[in-house]
Protein backbone atom coordinates (compact mmCIF):
# COMPACT_ATOMS: atom_id res chain seq x y z
CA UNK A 1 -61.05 123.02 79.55
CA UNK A 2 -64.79 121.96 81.04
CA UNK A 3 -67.04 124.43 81.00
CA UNK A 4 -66.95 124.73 84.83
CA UNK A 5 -63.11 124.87 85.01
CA UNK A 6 -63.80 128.24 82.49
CA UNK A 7 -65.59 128.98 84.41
CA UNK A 8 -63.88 129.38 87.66
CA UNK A 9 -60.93 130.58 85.50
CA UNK A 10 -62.75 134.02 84.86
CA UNK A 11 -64.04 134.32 88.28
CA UNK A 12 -60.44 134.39 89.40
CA UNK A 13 -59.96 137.16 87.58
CA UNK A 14 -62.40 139.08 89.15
CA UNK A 15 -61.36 141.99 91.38
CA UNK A 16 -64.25 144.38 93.20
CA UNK A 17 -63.21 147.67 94.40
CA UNK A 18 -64.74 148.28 97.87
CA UNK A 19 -65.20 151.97 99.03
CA UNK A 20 -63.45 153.54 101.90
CA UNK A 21 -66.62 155.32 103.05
CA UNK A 22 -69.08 152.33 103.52
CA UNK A 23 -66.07 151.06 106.37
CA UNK A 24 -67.40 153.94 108.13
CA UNK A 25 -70.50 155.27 110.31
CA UNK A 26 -73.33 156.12 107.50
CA UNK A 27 -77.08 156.39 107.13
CA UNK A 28 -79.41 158.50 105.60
CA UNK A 29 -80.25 162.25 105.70
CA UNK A 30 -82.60 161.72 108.74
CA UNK A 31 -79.72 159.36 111.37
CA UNK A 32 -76.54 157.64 111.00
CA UNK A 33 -76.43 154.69 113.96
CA UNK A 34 -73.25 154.87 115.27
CA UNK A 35 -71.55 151.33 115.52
CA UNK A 36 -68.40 150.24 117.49
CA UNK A 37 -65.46 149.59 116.16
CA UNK A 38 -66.18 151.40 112.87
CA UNK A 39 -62.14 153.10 111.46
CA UNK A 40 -60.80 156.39 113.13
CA UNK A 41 -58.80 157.29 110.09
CA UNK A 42 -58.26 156.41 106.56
CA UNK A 43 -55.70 153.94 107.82
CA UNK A 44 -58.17 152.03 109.99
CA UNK A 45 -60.20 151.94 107.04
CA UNK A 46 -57.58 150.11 104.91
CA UNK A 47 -57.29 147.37 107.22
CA UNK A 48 -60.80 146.80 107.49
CA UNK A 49 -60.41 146.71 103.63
CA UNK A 50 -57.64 144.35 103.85
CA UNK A 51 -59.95 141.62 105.58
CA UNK A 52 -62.57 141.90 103.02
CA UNK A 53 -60.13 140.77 100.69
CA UNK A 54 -58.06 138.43 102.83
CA UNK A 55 -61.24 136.15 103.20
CA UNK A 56 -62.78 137.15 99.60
CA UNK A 57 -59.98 136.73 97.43
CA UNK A 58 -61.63 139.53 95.51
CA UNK A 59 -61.55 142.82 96.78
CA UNK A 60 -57.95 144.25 95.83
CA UNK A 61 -58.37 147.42 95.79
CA UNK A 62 -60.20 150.55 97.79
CA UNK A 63 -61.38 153.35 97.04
CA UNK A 64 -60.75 156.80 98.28
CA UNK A 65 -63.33 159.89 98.89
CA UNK A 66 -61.35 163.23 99.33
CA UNK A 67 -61.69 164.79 101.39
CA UNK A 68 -63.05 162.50 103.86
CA UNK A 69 -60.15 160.31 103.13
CA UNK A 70 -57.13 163.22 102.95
CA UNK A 71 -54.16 162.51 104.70
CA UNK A 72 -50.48 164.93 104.64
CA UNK A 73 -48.84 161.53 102.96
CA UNK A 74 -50.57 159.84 100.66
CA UNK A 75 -47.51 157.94 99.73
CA UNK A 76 -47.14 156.74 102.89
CA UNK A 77 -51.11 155.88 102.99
CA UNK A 78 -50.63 153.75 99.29
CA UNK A 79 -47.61 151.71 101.27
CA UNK A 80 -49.91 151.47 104.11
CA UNK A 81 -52.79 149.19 101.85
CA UNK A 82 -50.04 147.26 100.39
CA UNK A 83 -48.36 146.07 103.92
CA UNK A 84 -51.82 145.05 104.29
CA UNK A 85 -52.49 143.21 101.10
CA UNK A 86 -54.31 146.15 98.59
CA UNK A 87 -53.76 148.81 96.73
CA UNK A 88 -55.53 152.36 96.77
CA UNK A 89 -58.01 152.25 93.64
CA UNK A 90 -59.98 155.11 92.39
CA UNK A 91 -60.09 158.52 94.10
CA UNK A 92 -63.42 160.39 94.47
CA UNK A 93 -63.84 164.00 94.67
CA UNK A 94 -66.19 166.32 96.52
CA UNK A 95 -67.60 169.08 94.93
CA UNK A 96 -71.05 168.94 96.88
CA UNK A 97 -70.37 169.74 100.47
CA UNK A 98 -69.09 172.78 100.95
CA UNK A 99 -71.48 176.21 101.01
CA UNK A 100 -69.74 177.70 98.25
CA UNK A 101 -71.54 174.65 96.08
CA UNK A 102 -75.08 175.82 96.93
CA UNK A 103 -75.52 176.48 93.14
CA UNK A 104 -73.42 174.53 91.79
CA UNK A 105 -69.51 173.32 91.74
CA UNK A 106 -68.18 173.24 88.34
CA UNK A 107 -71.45 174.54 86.60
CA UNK A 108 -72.20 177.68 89.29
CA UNK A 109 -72.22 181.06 87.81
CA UNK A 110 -69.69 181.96 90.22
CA UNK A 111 -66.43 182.10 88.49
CA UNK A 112 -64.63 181.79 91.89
CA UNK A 113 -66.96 178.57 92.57
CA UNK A 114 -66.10 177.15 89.50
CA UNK A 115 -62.30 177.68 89.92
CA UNK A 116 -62.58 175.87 93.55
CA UNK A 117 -64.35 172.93 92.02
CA UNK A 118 -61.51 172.31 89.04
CA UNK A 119 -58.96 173.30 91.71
CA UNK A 120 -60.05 170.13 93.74
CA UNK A 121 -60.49 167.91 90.94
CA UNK A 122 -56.99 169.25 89.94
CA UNK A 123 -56.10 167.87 93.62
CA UNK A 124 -57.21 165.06 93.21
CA UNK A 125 -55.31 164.44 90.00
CA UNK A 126 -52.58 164.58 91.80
CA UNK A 127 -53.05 162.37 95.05
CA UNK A 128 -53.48 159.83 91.82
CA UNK A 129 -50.00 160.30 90.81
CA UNK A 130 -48.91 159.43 94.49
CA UNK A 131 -51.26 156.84 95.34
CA UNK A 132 -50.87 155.43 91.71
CA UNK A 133 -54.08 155.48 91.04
CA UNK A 134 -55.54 154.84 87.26
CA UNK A 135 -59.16 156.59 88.06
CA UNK A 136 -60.66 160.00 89.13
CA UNK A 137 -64.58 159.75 89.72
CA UNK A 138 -66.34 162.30 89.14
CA UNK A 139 -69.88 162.57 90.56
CA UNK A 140 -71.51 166.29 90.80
CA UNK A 141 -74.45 167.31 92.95
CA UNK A 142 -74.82 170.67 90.46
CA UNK A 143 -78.07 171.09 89.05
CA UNK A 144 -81.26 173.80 89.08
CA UNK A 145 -84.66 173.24 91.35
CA UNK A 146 -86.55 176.04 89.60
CA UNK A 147 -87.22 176.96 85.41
CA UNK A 148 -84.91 179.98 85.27
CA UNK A 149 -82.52 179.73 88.31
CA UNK A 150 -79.96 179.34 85.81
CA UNK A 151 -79.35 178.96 81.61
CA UNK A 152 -79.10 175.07 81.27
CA UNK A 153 -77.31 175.75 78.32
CA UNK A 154 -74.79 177.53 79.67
CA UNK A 155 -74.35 175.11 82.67
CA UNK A 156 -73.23 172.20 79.98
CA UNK A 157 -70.89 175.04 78.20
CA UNK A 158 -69.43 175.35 81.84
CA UNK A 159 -69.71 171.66 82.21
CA UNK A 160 -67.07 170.95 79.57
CA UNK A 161 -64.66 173.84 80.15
CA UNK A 162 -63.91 172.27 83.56
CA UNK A 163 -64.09 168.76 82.56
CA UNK A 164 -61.61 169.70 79.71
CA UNK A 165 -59.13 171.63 82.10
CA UNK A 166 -58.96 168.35 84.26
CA UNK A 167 -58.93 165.83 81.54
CA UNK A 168 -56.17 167.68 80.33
CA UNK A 169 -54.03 167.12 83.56
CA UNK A 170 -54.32 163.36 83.68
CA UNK A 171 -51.02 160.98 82.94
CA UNK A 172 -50.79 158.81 80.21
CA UNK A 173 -52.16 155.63 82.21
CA UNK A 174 -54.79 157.87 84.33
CA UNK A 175 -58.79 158.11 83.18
CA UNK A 176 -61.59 160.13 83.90
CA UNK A 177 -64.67 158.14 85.39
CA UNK A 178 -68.04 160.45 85.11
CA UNK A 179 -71.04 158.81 86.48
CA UNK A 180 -74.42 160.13 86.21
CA UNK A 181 -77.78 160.70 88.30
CA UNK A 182 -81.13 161.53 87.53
CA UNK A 183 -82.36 163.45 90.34
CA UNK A 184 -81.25 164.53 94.00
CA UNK A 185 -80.09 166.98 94.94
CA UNK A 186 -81.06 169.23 91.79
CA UNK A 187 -84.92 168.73 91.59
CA UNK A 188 -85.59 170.40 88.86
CA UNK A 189 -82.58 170.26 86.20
CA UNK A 190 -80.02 167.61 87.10
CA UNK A 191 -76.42 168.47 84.68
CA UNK A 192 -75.42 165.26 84.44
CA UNK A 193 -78.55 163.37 84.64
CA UNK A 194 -78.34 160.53 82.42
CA UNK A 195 -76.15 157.85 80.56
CA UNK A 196 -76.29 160.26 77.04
CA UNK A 197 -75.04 163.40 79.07
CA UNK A 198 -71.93 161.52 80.48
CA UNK A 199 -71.40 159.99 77.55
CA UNK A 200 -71.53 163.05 75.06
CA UNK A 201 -69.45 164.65 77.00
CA UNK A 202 -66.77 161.27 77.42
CA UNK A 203 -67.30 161.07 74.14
CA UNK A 204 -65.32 164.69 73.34
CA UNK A 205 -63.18 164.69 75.93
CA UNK A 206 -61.17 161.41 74.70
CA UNK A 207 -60.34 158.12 75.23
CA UNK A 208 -59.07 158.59 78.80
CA UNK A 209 -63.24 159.66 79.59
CA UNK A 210 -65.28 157.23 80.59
CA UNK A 211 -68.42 156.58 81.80
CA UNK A 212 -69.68 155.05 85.07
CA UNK A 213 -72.87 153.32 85.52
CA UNK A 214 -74.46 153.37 89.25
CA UNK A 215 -76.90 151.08 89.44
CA UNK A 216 -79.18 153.46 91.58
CA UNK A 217 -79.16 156.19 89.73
CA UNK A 218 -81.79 155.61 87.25
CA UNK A 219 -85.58 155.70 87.38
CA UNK A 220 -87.58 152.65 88.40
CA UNK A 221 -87.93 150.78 85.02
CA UNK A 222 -85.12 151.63 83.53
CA UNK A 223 -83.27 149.00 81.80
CA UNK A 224 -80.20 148.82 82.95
CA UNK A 225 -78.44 146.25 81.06
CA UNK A 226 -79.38 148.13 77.60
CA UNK A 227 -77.25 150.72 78.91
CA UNK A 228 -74.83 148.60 79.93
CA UNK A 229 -74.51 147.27 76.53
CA UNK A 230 -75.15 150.11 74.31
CA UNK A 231 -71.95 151.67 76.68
CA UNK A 232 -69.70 148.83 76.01
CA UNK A 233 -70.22 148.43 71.86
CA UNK A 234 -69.32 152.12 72.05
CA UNK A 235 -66.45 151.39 73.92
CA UNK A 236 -67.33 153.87 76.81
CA UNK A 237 -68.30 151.74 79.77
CA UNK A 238 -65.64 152.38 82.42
CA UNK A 239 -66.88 151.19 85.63
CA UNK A 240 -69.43 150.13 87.76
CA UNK A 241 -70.79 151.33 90.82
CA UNK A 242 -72.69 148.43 92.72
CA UNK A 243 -75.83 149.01 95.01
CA UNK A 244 -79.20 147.92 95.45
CA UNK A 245 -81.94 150.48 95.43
CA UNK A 246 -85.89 149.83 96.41
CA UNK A 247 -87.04 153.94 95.60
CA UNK A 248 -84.29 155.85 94.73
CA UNK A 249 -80.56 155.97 95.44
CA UNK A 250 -80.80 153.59 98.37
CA UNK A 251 -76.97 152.81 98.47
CA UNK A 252 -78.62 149.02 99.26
CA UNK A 253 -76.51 146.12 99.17
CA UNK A 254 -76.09 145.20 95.73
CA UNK A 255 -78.23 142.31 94.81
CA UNK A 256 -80.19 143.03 97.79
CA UNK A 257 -83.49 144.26 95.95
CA UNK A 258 -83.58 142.56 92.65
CA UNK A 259 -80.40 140.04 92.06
CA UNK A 260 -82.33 139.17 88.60
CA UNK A 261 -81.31 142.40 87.58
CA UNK A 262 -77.48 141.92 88.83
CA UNK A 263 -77.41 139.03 86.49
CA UNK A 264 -78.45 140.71 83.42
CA UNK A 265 -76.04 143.22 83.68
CA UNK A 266 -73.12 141.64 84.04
CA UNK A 267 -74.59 138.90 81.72
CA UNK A 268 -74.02 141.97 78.86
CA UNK A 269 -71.09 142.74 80.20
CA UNK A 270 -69.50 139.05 79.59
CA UNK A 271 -71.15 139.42 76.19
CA UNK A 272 -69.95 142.41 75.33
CA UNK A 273 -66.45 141.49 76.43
CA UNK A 274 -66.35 143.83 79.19
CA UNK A 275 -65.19 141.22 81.88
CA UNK A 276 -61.91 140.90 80.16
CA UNK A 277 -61.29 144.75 79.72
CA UNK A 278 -60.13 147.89 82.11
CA UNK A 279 -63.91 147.97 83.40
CA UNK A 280 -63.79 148.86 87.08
CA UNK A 281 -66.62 147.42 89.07
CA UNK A 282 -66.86 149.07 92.52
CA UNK A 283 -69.06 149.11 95.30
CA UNK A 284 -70.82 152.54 96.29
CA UNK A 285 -73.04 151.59 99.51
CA UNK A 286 -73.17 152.56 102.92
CA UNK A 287 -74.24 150.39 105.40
CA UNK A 288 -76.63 151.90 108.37
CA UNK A 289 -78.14 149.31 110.17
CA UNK A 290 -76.15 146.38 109.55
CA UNK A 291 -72.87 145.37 110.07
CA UNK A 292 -70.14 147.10 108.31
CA UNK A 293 -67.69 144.73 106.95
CA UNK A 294 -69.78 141.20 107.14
CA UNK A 295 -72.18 143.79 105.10
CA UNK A 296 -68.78 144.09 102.40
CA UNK A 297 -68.29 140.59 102.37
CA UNK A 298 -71.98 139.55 101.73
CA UNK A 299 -71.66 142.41 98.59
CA UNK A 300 -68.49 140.56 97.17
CA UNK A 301 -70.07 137.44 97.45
CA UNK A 302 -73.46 138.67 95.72
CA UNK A 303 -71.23 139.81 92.62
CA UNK A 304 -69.33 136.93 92.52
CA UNK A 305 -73.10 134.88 92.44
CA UNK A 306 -74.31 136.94 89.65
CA UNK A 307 -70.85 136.38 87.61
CA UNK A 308 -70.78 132.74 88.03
CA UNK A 309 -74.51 132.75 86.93
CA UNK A 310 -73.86 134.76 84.00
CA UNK A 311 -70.78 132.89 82.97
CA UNK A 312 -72.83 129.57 82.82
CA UNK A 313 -75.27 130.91 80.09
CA UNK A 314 -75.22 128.69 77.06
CA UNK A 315 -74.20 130.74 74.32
CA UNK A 316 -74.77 128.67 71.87
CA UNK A 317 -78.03 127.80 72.94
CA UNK A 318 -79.24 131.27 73.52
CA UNK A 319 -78.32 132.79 70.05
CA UNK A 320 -79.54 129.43 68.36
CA UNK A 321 -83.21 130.22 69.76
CA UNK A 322 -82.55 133.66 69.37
CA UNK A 323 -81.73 133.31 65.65
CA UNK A 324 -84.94 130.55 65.11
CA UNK A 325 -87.31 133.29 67.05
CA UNK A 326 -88.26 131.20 69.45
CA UNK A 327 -88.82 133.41 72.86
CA UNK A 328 -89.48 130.84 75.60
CA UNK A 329 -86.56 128.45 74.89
CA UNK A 330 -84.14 131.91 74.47
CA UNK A 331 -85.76 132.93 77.80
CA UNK A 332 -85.50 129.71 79.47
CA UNK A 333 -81.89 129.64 78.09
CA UNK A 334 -81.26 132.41 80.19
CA UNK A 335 -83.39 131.38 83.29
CA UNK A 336 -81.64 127.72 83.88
CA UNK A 337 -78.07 129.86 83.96
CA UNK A 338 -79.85 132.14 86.60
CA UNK A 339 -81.76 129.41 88.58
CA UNK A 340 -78.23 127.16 89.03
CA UNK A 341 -76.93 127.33 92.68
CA UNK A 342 -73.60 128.64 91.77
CA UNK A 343 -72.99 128.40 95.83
CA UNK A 344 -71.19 124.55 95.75
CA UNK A 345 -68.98 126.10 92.64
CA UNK A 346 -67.93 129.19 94.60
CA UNK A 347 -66.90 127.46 97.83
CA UNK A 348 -64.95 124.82 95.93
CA UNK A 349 -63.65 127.41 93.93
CA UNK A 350 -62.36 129.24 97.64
CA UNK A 351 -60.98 126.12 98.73
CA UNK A 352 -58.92 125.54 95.68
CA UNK A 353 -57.60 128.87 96.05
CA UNK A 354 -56.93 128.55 99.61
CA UNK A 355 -59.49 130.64 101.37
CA UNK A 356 -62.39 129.60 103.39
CA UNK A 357 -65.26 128.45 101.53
CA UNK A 358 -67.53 130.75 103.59
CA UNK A 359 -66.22 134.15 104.03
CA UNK A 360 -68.99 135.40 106.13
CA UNK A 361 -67.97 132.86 109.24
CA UNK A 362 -64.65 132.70 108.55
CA UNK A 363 -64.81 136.51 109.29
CA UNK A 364 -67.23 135.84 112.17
CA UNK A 365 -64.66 133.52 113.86
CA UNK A 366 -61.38 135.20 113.04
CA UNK A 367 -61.58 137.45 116.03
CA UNK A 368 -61.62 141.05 114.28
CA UNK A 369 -64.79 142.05 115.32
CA UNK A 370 -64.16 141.92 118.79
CA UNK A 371 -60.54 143.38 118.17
CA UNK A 372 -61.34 146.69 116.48
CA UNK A 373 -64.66 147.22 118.92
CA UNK A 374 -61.57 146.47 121.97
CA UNK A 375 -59.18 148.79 120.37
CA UNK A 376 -60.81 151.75 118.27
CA UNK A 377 -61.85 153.80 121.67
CA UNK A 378 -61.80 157.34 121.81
CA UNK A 379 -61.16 160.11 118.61
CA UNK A 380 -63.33 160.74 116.63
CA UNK A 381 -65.15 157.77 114.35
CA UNK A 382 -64.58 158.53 110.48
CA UNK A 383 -67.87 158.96 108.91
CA UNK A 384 -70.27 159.53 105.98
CA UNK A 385 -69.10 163.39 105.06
CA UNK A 386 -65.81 162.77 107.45
């Protein structure tokens, strides 16, 4: 096999989870545009879904956010995606919204608090068993803003008791995804801040526990891809969630801000054999002032970019230069991978696999657009929080 036709081999195998939520009207704290068109319903939201993937190739699957997603049958809602061409991936719980989580979900020094937190996640365990789904991710909001407000201590003591209790619960085939972020909303004490805090805590729950790395939840600097491959030698990496971030937690397109950085990481994740394994690699964005699903499209495509890119790096080469010490030709190893315009190889490689070699306009002149801004009048448009 040429080293092109491997390549396009792996990139078949590539499947990126898109999120229910970003289908929807989002924004930031201070506005969310409204746009036309955008779902009415987790249903609505599953057939945008399904035309991400129907001119991708690569977006099976779609993740859920209860309870903005919650539905009486999520049976029925799993049979739904697959009339349409997907399947429901992982489900996301909420444990940040509701007053009772002013101090905390799962770490409050409310008993009662607590309890409703693991009760949901608990809930959530089990819309996995009807969807099918393999993942819950967990993301938690709980944290301190002042010294004192609460023993930090006692928070992680708290911490694992509930994580425990729900671990506990999943099926044989389920996992536990806990993803991490340094800051916001906790100011002061975040208590699951960082890649060592999910992972200490994976790390004695089991092998079902696993941790998820946002790529906008880390301070500017941070190197990414060390994480990325310190998780996967330990075996812990369990998915990705994809955005772009300028500040902060932008919830940018990924790839949008610095697609250098895109290739690295999933660079270490071919290298550390991650691209063959259960990793999941979702998107977490929302989309404000562009368009919603072109916006999807344009976020598959970037990953796919970054893959290709990282897939052409000559390993040979690379850990030949590496082993003689000699910095620019390793570097410039990995800089002729990144400057190739993987574009051509990805367009032949949608042609060959019967899809339109450029997703964008093939979405532009299918007609959808102007169908779901025709058709989704009146009720209420699903949101950010909805």
């Amino acid at each position: 096999m040429t080293e092109l036709a491997a390549v396009k081999a792996a990139l078949k195998t590539q499947a990126i989870e898109t999120p229910s939520w970003a289908y929807g009207n989002s924004g930031t704290r201070f506005k969310v545009f409204a746009q036309q068109g955008v779902p009415r319903d987790p249903r609505e939201k599953l057939d945008d879904a399904a035309k991400v993937h129907e001119f991708t190739g690569a977006a099976p699957t779609v993740a859920l956010h209860i309870p903005w997603d919650k539905v009486d049958d999520y049976a029925a809602l799993a049979k739904h995606a697959e009339e349409r061409g997907v399947k429901i991936g992982a489900i996301n719980s909420n444990t940040f919204q509701d007053d009772d989580y002013r101090l905390g979900s799962i770490c409050a020094p409310d008993a009662k608090v607590r309890r409703k937190a693991v009760d949901h996640l608990l809930e959530c365990v089990d819309i996995m068993d009807a969807t099918g789904s393999r993942d819950l991710k967990l993301w938690f909001a709980d944290g301190t803003n002042y010294p004192g407000q609460d023993d930090l201590r006692t928070r992680q003591d708290r911490l694992a008791e509930g994580l425990a209790e729900v671990y506990e619960r999943l099926g044989e085939n389920q996992r536990m995804l806990l993803e991490y972020k340094f800051f916001e909303p906790a100011f002061y004490a975040t208590d699951v801040p960082d890649w060592g805090t999910a992972y200490a805590h994976c790390l004695k729950l089991g092998e079902k526990a696993q941790v998820v790395v946002d790529t906008g939840h880390h301070a500017p600097g941070t190197n990414i891809e060390f994480i990325v491959a310190t998780l996967l030698r330990e075996g812990k990496l369990g998915a990705f969630d994809f955005n772009s971030r300028f500040y902060a937690d932008d919830d940018l397109m990924v790839g949008a801000a610095d697609p250098f950085q895109l290739f690295r990481i999933m660079y270490e994740v071919i290298r550390g054999g991650g691209f063959t394994s259960d990793i999941a690699f979702m998107l977490d964005q929302c989309h404000n002032i562009e368009a919603k699903i072109p916006a999807i499209i344009r976020s598959v495509m970037n990953v796919q970019e970054a893959t290709a890119k990282a897939l052409l790096v000559d390993g040979e080469a690379l850990g030949a230069a590496q082993r003689a010490g000699d910095v620019l030709e390793a570097n410039a190893v990995l800089m002729d991978a990144y400057n190739t315009d993987v574009r051509p190889l990805l367009r032949e490689l949608r042609e060959e696999s019967g899809l339109a070699p450029d997703p964008i306009a093939a979405y532009r002149s299918s007609g959808w657009q102007e169908k779901i801004v025709a058709e989704r009048v009146g009720g209420k448009q699903a949101g950010w929080g909805a």
